[in-house]
C-alpha atoms as a PDB file:
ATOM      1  CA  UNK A   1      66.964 -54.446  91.424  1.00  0.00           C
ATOM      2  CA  UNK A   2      66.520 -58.145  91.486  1.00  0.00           C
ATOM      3  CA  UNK A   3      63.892 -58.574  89.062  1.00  0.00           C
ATOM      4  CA  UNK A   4      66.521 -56.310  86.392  1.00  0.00           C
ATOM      5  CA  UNK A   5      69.025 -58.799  87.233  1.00  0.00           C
ATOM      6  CA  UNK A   6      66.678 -61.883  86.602  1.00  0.00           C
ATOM      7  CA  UNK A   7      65.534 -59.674  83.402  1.00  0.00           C
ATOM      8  CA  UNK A   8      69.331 -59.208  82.488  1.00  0.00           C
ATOM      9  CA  UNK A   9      70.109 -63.050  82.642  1.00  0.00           C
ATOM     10  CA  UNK A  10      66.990 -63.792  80.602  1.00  0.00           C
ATOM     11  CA  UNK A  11      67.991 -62.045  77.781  1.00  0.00           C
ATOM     12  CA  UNK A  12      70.988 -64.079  77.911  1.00  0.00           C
ATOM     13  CA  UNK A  13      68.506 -67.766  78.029  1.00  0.00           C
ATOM     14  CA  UNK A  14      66.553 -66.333  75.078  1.00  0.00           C
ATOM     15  CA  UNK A  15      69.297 -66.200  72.911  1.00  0.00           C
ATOM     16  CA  UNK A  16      70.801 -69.147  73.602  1.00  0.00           C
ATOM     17  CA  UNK A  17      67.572 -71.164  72.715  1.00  0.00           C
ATOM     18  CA  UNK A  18      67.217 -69.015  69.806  1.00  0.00           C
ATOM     19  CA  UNK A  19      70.503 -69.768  68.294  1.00  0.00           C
ATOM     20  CA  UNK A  20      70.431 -73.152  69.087  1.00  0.00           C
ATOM     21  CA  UNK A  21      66.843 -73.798  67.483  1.00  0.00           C
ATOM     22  CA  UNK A  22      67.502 -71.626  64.538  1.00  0.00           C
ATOM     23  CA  UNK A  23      71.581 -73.945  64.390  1.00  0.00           C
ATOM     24  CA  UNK A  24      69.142 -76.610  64.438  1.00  0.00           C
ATOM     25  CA  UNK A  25      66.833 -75.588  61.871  1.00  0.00           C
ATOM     26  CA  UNK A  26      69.716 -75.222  59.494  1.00  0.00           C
ATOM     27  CA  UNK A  27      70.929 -78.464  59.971  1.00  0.00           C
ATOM     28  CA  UNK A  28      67.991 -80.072  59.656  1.00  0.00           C
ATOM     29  CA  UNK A  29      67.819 -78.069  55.851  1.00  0.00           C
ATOM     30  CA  UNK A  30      71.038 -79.087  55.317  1.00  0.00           C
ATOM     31  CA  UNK A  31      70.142 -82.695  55.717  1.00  0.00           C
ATOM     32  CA  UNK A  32      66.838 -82.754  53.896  1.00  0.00           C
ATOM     33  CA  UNK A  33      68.968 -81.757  51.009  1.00  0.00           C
ATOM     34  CA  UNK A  34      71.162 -84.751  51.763  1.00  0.00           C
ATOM     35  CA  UNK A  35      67.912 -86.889  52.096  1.00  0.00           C
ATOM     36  CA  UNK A  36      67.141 -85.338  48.310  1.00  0.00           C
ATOM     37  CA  UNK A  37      70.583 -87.001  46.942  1.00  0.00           C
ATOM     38  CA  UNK A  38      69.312 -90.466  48.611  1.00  0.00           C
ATOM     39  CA  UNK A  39      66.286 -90.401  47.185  1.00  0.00           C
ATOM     40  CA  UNK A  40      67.498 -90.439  43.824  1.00  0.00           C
ATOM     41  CA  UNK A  41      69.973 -92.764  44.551  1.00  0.00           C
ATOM     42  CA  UNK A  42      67.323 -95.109  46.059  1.00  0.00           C
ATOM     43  CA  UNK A  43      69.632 -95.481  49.328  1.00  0.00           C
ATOM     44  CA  UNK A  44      66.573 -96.277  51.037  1.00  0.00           C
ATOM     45  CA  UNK A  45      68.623 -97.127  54.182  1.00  0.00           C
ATOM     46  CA  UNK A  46      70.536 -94.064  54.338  1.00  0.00           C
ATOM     47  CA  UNK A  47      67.569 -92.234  53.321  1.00  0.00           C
ATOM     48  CA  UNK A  48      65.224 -93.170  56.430  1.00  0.00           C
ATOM     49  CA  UNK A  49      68.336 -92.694  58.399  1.00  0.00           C
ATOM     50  CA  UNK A  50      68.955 -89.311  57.772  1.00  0.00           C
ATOM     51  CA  UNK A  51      65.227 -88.269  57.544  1.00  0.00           C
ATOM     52  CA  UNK A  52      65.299 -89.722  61.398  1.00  0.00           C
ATOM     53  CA  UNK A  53      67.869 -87.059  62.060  1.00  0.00           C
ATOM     54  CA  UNK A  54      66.501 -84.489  60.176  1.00  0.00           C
ATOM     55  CA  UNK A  55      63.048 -84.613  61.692  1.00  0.00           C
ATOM     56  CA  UNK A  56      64.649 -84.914  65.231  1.00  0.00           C
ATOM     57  CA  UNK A  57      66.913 -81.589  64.475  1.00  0.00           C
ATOM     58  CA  UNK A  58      63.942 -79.602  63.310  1.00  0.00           C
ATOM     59  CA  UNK A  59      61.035 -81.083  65.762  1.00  0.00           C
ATOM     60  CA  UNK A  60      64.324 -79.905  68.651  1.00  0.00           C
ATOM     61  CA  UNK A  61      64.667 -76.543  66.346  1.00  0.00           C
ATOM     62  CA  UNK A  62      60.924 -75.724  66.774  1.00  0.00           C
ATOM     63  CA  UNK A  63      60.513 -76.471  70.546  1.00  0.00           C
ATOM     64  CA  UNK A  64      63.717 -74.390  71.398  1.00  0.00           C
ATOM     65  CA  UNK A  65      62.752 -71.419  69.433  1.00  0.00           C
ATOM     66  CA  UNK A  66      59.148 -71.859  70.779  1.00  0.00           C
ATOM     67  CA  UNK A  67      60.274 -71.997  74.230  1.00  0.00           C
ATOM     68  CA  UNK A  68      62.637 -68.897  73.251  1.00  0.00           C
ATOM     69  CA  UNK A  69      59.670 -66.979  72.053  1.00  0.00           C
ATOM     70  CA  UNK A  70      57.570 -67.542  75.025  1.00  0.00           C
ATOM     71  CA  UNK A  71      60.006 -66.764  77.279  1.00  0.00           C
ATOM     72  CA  UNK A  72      60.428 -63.474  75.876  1.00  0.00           C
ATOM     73  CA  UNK A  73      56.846 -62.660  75.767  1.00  0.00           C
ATOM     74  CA  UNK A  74      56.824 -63.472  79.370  1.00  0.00           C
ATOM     75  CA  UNK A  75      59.943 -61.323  80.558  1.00  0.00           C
ATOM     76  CA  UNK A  76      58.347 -58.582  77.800  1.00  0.00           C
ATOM     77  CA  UNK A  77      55.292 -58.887  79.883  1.00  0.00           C
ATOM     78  CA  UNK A  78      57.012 -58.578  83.372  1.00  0.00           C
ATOM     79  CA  UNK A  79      59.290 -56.199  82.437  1.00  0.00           C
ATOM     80  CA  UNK A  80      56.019 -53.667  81.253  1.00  0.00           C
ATOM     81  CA  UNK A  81      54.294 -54.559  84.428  1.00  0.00           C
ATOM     82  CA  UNK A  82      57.254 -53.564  86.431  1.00  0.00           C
ATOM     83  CA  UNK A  83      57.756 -50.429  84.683  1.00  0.00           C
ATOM     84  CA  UNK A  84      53.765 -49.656  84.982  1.00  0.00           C
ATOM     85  CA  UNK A  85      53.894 -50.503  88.673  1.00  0.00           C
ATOM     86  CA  UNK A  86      56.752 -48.231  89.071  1.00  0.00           C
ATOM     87  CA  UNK A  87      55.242 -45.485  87.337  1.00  0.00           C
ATOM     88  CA  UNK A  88      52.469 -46.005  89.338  1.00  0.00           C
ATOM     89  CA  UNK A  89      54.338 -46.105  92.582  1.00  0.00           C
ATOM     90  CA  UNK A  90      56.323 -42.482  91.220  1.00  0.00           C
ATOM     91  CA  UNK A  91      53.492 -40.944  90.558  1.00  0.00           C
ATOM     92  CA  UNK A  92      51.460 -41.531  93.751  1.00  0.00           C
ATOM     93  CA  UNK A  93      54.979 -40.537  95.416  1.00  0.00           C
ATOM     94  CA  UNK A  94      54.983 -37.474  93.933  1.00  0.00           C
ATOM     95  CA  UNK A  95      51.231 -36.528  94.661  1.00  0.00           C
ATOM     96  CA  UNK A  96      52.114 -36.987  98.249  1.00  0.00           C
ATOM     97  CA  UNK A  97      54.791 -34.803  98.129  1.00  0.00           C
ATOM     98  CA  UNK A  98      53.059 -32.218  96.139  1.00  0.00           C
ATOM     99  CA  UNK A  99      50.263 -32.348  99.158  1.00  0.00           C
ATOM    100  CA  UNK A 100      52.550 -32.142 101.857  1.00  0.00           C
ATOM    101  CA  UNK A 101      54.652 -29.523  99.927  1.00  0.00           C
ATOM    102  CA  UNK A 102      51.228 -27.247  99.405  1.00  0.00           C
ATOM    103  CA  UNK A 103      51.011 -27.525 103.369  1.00  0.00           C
ATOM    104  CA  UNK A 104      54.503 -26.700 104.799  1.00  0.00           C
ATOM    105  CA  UNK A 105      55.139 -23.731 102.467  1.00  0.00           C
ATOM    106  CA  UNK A 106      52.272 -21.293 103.723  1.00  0.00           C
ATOM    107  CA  UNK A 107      54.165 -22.010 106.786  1.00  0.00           C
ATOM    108  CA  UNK A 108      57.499 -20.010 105.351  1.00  0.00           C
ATOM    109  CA  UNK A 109      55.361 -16.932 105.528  1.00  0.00           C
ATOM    110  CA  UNK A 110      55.648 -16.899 109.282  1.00  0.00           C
ATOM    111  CA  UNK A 111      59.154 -17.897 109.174  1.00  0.00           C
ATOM    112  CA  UNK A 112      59.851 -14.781 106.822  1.00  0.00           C
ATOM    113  CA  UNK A 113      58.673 -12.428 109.920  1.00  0.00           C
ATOM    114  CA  UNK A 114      61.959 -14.151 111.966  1.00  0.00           C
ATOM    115  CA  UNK A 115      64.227 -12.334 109.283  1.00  0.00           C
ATOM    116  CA  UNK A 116      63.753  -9.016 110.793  1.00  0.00           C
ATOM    117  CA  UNK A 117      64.614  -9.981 113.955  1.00  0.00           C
ATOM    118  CA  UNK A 118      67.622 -12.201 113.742  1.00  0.00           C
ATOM    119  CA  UNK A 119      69.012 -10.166 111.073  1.00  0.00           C
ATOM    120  CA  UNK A 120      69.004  -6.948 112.623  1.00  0.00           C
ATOM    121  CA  UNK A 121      72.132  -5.034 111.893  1.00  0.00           C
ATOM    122  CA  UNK A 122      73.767  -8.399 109.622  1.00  0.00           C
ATOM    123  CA  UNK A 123      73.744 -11.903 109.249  1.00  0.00           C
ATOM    124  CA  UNK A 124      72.954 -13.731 112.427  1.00  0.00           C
ATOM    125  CA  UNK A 125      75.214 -16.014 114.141  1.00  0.00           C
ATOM    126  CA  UNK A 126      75.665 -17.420 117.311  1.00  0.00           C
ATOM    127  CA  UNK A 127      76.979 -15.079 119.604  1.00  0.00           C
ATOM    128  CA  UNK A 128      79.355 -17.958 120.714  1.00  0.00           C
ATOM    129  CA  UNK A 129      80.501 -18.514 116.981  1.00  0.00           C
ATOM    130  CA  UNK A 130      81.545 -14.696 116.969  1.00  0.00           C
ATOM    131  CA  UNK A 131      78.010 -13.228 115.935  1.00  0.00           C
ATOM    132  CA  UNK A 132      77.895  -9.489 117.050  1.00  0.00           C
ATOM    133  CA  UNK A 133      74.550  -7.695 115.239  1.00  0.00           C
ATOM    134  CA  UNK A 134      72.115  -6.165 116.630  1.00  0.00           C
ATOM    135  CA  UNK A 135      70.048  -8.886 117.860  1.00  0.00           C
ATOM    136  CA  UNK A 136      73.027 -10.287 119.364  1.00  0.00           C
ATOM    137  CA  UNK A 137      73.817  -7.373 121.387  1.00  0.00           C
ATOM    138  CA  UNK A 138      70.357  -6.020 121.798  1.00  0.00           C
ATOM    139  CA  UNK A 139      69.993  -4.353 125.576  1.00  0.00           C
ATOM    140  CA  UNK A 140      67.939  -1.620 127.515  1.00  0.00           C
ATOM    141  CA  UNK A 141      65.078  -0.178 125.781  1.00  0.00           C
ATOM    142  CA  UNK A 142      66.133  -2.412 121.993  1.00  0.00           C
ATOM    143  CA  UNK A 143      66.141  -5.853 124.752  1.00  0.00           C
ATOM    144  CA  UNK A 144      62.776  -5.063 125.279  1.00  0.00           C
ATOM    145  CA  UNK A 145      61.395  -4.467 122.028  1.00  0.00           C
ATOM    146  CA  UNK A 146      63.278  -7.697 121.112  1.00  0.00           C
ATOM    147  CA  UNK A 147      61.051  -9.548 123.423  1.00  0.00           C
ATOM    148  CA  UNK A 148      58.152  -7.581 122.276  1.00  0.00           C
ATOM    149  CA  UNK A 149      58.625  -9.390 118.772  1.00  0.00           C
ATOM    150  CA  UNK A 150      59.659 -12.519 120.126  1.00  0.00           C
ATOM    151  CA  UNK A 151      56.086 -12.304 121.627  1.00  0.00           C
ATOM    152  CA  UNK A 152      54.927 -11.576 118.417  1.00  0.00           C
ATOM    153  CA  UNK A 153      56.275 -14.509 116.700  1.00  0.00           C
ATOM    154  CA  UNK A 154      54.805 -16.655 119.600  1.00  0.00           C
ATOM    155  CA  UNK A 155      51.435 -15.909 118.874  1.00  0.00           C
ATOM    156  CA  UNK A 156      52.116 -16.025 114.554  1.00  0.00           C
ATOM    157  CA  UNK A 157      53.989 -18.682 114.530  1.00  0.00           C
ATOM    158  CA  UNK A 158      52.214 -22.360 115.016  1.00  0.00           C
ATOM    159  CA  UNK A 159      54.849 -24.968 116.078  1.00  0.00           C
ATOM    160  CA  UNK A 160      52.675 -27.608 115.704  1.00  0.00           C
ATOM    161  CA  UNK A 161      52.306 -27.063 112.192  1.00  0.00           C
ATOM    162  CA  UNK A 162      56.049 -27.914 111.582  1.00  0.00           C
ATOM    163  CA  UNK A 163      55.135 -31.901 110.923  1.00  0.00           C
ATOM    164  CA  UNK A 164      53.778 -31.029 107.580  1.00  0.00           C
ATOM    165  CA  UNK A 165      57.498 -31.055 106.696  1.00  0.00           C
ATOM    166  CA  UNK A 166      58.374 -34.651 107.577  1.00  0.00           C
ATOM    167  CA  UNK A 167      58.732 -35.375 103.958  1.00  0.00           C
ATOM    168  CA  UNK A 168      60.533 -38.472 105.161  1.00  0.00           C
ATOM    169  CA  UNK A 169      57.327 -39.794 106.407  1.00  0.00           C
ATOM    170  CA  UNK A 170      55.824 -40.116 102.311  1.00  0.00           C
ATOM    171  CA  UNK A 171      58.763 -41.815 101.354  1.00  0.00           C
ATOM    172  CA  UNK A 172      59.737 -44.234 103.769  1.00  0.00           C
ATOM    173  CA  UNK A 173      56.196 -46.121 103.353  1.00  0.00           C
ATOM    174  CA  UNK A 174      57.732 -45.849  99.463  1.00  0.00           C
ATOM    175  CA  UNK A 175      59.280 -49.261  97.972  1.00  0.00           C
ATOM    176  CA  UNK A 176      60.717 -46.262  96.040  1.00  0.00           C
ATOM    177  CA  UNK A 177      62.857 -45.107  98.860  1.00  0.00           C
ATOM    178  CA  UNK A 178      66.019 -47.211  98.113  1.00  0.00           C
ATOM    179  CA  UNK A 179      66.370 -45.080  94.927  1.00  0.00           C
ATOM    180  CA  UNK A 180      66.735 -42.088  96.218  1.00  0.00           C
ATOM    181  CA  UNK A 181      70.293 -41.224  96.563  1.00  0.00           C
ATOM    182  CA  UNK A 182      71.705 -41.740 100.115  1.00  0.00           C
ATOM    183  CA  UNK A 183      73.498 -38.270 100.883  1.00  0.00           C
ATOM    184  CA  UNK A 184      69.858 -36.503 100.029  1.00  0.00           C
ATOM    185  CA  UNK A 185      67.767 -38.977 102.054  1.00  0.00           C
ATOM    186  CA  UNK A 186      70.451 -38.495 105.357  1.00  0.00           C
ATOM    187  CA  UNK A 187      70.541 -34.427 104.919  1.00  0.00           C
ATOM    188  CA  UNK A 188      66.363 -34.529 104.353  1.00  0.00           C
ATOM    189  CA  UNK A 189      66.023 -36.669 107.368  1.00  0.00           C
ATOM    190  CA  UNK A 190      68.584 -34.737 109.496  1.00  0.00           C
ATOM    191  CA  UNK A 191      67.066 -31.332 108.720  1.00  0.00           C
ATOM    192  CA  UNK A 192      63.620 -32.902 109.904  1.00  0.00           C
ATOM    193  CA  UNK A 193      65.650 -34.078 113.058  1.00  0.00           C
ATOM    194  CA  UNK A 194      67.046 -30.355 113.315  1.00  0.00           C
ATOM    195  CA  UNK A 195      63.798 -28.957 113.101  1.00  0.00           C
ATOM    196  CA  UNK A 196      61.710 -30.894 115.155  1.00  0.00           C
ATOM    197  CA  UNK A 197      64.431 -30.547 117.597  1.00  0.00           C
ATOM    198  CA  UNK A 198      64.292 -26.585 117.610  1.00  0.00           C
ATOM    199  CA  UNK A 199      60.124 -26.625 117.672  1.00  0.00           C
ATOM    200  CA  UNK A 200      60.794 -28.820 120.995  1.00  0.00           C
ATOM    201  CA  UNK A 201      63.861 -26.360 122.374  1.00  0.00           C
ATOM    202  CA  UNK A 202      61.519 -22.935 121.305  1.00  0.00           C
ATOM    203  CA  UNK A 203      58.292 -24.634 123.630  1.00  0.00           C
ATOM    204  CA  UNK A 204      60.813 -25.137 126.024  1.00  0.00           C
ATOM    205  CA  UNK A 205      62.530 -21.578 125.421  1.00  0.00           C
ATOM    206  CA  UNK A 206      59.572 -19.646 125.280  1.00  0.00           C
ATOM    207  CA  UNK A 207      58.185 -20.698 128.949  1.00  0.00           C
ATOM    208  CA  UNK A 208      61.998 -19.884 130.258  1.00  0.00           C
ATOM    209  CA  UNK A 209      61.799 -16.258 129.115  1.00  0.00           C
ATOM    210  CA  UNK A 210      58.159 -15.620 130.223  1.00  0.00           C
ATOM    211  CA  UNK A 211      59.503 -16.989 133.806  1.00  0.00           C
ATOM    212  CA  UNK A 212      62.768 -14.955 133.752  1.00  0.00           C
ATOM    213  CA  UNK A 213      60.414 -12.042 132.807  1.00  0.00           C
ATOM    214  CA  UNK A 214      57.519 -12.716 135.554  1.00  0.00           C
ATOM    215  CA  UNK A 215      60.763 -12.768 137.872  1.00  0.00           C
ATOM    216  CA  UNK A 216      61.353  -9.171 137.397  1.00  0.00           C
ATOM    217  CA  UNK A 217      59.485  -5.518 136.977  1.00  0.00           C
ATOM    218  CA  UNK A 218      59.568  -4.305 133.914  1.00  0.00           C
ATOM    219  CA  UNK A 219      62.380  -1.644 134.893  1.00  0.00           C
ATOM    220  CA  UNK A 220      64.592  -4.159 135.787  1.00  0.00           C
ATOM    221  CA  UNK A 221      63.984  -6.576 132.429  1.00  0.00           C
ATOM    222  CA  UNK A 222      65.316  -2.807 130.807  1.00  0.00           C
ATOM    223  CA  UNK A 223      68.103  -2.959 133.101  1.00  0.00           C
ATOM    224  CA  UNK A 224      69.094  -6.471 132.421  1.00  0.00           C
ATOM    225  CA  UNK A 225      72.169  -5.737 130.201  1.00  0.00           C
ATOM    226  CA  UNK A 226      74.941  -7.987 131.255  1.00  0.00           C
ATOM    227  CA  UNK A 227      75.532 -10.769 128.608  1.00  0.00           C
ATOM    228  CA  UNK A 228      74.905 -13.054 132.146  1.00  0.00           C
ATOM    229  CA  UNK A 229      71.452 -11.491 133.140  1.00  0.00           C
ATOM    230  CA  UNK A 230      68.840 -14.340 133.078  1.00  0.00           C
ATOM    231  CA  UNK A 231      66.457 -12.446 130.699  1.00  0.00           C
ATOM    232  CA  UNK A 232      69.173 -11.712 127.978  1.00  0.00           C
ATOM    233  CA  UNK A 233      70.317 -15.115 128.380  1.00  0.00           C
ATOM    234  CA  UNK A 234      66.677 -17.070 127.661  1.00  0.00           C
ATOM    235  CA  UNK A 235      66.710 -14.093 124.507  1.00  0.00           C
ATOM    236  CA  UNK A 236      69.972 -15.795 122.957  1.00  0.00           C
ATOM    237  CA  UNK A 237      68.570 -18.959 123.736  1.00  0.00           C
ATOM    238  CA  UNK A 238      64.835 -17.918 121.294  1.00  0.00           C
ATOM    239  CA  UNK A 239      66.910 -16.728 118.618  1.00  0.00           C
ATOM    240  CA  UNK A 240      69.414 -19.620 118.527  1.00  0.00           C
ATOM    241  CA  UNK A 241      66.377 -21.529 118.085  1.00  0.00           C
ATOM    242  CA  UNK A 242      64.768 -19.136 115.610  1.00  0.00           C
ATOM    243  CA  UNK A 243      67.670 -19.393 113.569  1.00  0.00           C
ATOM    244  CA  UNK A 244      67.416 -23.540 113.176  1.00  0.00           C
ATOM    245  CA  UNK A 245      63.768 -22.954 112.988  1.00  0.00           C
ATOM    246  CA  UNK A 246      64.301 -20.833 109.792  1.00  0.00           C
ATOM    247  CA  UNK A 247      67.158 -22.733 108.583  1.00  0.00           C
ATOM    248  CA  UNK A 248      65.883 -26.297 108.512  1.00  0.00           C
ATOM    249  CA  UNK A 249      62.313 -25.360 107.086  1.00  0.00           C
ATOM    250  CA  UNK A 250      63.728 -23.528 104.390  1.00  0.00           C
ATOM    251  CA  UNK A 251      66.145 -26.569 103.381  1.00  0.00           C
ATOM    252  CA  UNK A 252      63.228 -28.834 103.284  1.00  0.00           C
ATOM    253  CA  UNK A 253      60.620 -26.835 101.552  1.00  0.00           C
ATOM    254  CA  UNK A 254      63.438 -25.928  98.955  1.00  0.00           C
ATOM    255  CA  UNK A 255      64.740 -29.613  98.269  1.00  0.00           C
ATOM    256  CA  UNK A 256      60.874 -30.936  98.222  1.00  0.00           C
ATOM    257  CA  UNK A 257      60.153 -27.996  95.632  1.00  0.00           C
ATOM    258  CA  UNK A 258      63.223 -29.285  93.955  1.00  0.00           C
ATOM    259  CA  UNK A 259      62.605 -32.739  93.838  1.00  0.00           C
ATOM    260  CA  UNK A 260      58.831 -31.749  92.539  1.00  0.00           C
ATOM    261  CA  UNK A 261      60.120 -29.689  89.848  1.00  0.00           C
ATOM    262  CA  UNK A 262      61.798 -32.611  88.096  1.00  0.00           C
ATOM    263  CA  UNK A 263      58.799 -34.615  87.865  1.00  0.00           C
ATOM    264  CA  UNK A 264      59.288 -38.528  87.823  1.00  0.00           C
ATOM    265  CA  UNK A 265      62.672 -38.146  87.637  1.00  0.00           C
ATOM    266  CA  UNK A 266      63.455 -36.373  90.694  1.00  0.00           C
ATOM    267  CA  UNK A 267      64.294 -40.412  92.087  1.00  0.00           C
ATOM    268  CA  UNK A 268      67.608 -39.872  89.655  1.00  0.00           C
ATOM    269  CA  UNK A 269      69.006 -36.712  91.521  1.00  0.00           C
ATOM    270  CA  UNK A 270      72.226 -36.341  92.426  1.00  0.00           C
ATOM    271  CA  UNK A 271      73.544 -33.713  95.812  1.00  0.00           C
ATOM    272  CA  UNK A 272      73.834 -29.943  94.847  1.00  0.00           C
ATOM    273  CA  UNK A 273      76.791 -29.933  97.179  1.00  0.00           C
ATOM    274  CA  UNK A 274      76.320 -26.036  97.539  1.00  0.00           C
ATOM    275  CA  UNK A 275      72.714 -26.357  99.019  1.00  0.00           C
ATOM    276  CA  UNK A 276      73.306 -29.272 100.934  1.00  0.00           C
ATOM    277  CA  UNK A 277      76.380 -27.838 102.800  1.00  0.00           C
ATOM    278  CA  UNK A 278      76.531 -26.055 106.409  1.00  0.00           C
ATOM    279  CA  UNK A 279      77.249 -22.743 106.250  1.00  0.00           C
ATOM    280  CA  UNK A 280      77.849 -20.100 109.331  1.00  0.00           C
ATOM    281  CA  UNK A 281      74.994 -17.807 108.712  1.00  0.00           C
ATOM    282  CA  UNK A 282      71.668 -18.562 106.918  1.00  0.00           C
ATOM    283  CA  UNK A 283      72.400 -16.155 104.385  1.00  0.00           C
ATOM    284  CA  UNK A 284      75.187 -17.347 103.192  1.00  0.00           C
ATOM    285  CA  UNK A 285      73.099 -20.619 102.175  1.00  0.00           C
ATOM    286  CA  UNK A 286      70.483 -18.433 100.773  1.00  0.00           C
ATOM    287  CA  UNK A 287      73.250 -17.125  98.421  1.00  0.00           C
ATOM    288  CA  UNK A 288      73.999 -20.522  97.279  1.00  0.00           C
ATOM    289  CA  UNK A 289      70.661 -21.831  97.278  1.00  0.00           C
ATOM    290  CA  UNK A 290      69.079 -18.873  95.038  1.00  0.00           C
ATOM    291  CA  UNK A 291      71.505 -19.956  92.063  1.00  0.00           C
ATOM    292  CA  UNK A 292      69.703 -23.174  92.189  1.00  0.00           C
ATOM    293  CA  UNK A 293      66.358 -22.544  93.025  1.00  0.00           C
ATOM    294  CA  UNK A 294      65.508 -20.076  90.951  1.00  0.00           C
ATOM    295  CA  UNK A 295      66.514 -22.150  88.267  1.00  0.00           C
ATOM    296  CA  UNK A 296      63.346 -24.398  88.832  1.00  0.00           C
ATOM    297  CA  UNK A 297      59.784 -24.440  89.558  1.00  0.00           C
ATOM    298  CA  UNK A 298      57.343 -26.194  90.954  1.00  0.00           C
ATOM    299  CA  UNK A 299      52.850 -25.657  90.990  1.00  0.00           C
ATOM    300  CA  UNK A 300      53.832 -22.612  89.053  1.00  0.00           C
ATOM    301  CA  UNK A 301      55.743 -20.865  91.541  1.00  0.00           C
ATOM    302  CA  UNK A 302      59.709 -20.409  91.029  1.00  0.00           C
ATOM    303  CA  UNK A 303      61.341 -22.736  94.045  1.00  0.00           C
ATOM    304  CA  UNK A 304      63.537 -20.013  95.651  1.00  0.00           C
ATOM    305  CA  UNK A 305      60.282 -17.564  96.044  1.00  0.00           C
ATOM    306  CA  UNK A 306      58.516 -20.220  97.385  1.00  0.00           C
ATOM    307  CA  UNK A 307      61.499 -19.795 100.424  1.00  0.00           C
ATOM    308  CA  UNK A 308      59.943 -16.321 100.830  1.00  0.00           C
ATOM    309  CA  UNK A 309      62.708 -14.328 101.920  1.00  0.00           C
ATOM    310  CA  UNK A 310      63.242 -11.278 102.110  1.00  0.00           C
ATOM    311  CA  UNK A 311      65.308  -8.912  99.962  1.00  0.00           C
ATOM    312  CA  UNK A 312      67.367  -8.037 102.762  1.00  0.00           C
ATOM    313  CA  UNK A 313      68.157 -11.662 103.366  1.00  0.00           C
END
């Protein structure tokens, strides 16, 4: 910071002028004693001459040490009402991010009930990245009670309360912010950008599949098996969606629980390359991000079990 680096080349200033008054002091001593010897010799020229110098060496002594002094009561002073203003400034930081925290995590109780359904049979993934469980290849009768539960989550699930987890939002009105270090604040504010993407795409997803389904009789939604059939199609396209839904609010909730559990010092943490990385299937980041988590916690609750998953996840 700049006012470190103006603190930094103080330091330097003050002991110059102290060494320089104190040098001065000395040699002012040193000629008092030679003023002494004068005296007694009655060298009443040479005496008047050197108490001229050794009153101008002490009188320039004084003055540099006091100038030396008071500029290190006034960088002592600015460098204590920096460090109370940035205390300050940490501390309100972290009370918004406790608030915002105690908001978006009742919302991973909801998110939990998605587990069920994307994991059915194995790990989800994108059918086009090779993913082959059960709610990839759901059809007939198991299509339909796949969009049964997708219903379900519908009505549960409250998109709009996904903005509690723009933790970006506390900290970029922080003077704070620039201290965070970069790789967290670019994968915090690209999992918002994920997930407010996916609330957008589900909205969007959810009146596709209700017109798909208003488009045919319910016999016909059971005979919709073909990976191409409309219905099936506007399925894959919910739990694609589902699965950055759960993904990216899990991230954030963990990292803010993370960054809460470390108190003031949370502004000095470094990437947990493990948590931070992509991974194919959400559980393989759970894997990774329990040996972290549940190493920390945060309002009394252990940071992993504040993910609420599942033990089948």
């Amino acid at each position: 910071m700049e006012f470190d680096l103006m603190f930094g080349g103080g330091h330097v200033l003050i002991a110059m002028l102290g060494l320089l008054g104190a040098l001065l002091l000395i040699v002012s001593v040193f000629i008092n004693n030679q003023v002494a010897h004068y005296t007694k010799r009655d060298e009443r020229h040479k005496e008047k001459q050197l108490e001229y110098y050794r009153n101008t060496f002490s009188q320039l002594g004084v003055i540099l040490l006091g100038i030396g002094v008071s500029l290190f009561i006034f960088f002592f002073q600015q460098n204590y009402l920096e460090t109370q203003r940035q205390h300050s400034q940490t501390q309100e930081l972290l009370g918004k991010l406790a608030v915002r925290l105690s908001r978006a995590a009742p919302l991973l109780e909801f998110v939990a009930q998605i587990d069920p359904v994307l994991d059915d049979g194995g790990a989800y993934l994108d059918p086009k990245d090779g993913g082959a469980n059960r709610a990839a290849t759901a059809s007939g009768s198991d299509l339909t009670k796949q969009i049964e539960a997708i219903g379900l989550l519908e009505r549960e699930i409250d998109l709009d309360g996904f903005a509690a987890m723009q933790f970006s939002d506390d900290f970029q009105s922080s003077p704070l912010v620039n201290r965070i270090d970069p790789n967290l604040w670019f994968g915090m504010v690209k999992d918002e950008a994920d997930l407010q993407y996916a609330v957008e795409q589900l909205r969007q997803d959810y009146g596709d599949l209700q017109a798909a389904i208003a488009a045919r009789k319910d016999d016909e939604v059971v005979a919709d098996t073909s990976p191409g059939g409309s219905v099936k199609r506007e399925v894959l396209d919910v739990l694609w969606d589902y699965a950055w839904l759960r993904d990216r609010s899990r991230r954030l909730v963990g990292r803010a629980c993370w960054f809460l559990s470390h108190g003031p010092q949370f502004l000095s943490l470094k990437p947990i390359h493990a948590v931070e990385a992509r991974y194919a299937s959400h559980r393989e980041w759970l894997e990774q991000a329990q040996k972290t988590y549940e190493q920390v916690s945060a309002g009394g609750e252990n940071c992993y079990a504040t993910l609420r998953v599942a033990e089948q996840s």
